[in-house]
Protein backbone atom coordinates (compact mmCIF):
# COMPACT_ATOMS: atom_id res chain seq x y z
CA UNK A 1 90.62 -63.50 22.10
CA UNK A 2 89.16 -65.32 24.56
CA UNK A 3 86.55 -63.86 27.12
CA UNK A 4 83.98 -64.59 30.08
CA UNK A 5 87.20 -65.33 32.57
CA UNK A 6 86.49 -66.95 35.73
CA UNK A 7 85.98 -65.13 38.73
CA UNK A 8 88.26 -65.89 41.92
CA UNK A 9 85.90 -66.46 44.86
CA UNK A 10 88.28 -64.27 46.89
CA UNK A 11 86.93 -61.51 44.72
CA UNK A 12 83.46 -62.06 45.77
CA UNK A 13 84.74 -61.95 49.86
CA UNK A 14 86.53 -58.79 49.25
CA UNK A 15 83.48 -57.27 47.52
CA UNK A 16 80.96 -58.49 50.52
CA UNK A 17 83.78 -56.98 53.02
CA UNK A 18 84.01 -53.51 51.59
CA UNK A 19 80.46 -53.36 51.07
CA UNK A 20 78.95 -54.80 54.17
CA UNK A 21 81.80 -54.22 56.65
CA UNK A 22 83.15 -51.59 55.23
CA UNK A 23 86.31 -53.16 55.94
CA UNK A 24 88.79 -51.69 53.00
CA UNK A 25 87.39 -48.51 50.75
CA UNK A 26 89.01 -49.74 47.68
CA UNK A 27 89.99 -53.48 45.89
CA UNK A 28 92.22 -53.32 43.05
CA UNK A 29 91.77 -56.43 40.88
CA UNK A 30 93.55 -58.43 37.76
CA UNK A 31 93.51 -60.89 35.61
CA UNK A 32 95.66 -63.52 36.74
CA UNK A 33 99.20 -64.56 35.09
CA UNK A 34 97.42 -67.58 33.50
CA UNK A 35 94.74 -65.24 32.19
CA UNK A 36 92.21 -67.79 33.29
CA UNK A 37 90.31 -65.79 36.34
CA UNK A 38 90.34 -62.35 37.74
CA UNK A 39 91.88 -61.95 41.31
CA UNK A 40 92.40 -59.02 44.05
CA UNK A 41 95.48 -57.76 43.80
CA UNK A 42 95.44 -54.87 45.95
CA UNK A 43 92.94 -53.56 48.94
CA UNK A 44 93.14 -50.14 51.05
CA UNK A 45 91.50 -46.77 51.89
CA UNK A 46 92.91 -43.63 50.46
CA UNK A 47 91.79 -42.74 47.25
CA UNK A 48 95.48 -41.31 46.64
CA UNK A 49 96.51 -44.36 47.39
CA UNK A 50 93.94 -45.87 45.16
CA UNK A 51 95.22 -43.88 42.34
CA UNK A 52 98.72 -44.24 42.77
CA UNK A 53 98.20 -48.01 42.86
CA UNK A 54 96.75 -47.98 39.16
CA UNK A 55 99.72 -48.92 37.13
CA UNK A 56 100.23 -46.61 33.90
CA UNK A 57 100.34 -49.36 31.29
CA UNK A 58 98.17 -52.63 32.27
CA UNK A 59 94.26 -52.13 32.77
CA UNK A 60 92.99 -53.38 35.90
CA UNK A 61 89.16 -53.86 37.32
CA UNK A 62 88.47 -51.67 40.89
CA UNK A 63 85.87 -51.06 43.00
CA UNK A 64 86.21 -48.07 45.77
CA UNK A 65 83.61 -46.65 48.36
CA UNK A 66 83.27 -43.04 47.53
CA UNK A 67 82.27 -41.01 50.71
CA UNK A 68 81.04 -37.54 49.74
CA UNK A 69 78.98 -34.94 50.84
CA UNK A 70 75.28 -34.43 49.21
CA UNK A 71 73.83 -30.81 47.81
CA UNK A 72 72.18 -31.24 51.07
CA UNK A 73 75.36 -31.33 52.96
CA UNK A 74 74.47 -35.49 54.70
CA UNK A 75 77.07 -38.13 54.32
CA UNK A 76 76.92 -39.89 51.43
CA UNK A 77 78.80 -43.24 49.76
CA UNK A 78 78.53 -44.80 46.69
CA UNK A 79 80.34 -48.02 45.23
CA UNK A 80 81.98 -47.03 41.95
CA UNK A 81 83.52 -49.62 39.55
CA UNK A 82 86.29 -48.35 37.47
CA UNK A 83 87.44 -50.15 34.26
CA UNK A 84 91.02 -48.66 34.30
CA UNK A 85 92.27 -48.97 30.70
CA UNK A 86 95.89 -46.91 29.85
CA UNK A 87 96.43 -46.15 26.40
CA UNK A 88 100.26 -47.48 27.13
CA UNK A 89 98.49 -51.40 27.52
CA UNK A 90 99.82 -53.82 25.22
CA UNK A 91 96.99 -54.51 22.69
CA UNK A 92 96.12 -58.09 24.17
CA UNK A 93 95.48 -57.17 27.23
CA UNK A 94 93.51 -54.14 26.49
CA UNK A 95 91.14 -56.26 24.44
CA UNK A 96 91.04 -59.26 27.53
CA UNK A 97 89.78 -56.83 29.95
CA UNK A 98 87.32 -55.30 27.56
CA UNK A 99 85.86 -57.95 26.61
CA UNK A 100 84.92 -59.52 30.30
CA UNK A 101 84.25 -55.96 31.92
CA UNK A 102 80.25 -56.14 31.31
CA UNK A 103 80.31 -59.53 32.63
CA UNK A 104 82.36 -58.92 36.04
CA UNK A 105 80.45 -55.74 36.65
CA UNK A 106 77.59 -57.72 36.17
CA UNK A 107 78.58 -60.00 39.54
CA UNK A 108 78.98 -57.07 41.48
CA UNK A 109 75.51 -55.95 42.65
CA UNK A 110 74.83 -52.25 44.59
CA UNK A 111 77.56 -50.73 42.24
CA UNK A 112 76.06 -47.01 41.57
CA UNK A 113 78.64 -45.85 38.80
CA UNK A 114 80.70 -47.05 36.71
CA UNK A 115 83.57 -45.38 35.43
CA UNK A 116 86.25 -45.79 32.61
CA UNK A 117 89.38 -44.30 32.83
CA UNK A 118 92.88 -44.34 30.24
CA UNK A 119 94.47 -41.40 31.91
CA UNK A 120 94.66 -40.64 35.32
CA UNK A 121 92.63 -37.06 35.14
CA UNK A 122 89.58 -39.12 34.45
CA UNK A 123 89.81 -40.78 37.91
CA UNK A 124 90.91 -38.14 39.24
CA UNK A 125 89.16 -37.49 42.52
CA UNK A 126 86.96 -34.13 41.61
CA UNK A 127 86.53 -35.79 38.25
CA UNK A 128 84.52 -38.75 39.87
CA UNK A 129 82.97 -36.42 42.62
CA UNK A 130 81.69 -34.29 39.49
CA UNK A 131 79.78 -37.68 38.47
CA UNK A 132 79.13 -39.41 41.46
CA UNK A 133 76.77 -35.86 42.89
């Protein structure tokens, strides 16, 4: 199994846009059909839409700007990464993204939680509000 896949420099652009800009709130991302690199494959705002966009068997990589409101009651955002890993994934591919998570999360600096998810309740939006405060 191989591992340590390249990173499409449109990755890195998407990233600086949604964190700087604050251009999209959420980038879906893949490994491409060669399996050589990781790519977007998806941007937007809504985390419904976010959610609806994970597909129930393949894993995918996403990052989404989670706007919430503090014990305090301010404005607050954080960048989660989610490693989005269904149970239904063939085998292979299950094992490709875990093996290169640590070292694409490591590329992706100001991330303040990281979260793994095989079923959709555990991205769930209270479920990652619960974690994020």
């Amino acid at each position: 199994m191989s591992s340590l896949i390249n990173l499409n420099s449109e990755c890195a652009v998407c990233y600086r846009e949604l964190k700087l800009s604050k251009r999209f709130r959420y980038i879906i991302f893949k490994l491409s059909d060669d399996l050589k690199e990781i790519i977007v494959e998806k941007t937007g705002d809504a985390y419904d839409e976010f959610v609806g966009n994970l597909p129930e068997d393949k894993p995918r990589y996403a990052v989404y700007d989670f706007n919430y409101k503090g014990p305090d009651q301010n404005h607050r955002s954080k960048i989660v990464f989610y490693f989005w890993n269904p149970d239904r994934s063939k085998v292979r591919e299950r094992g490709l993204y875990a093996s290169n998570v640590d070292d694409f999360l490591s590329k992706l600096d100001g991330v303040g939680l990281y979260i793994k998810g095989a079923t959709f309740s555990e991205v769930d939006y209270d479920t990652v509000l619960e974690k994020v405060m």
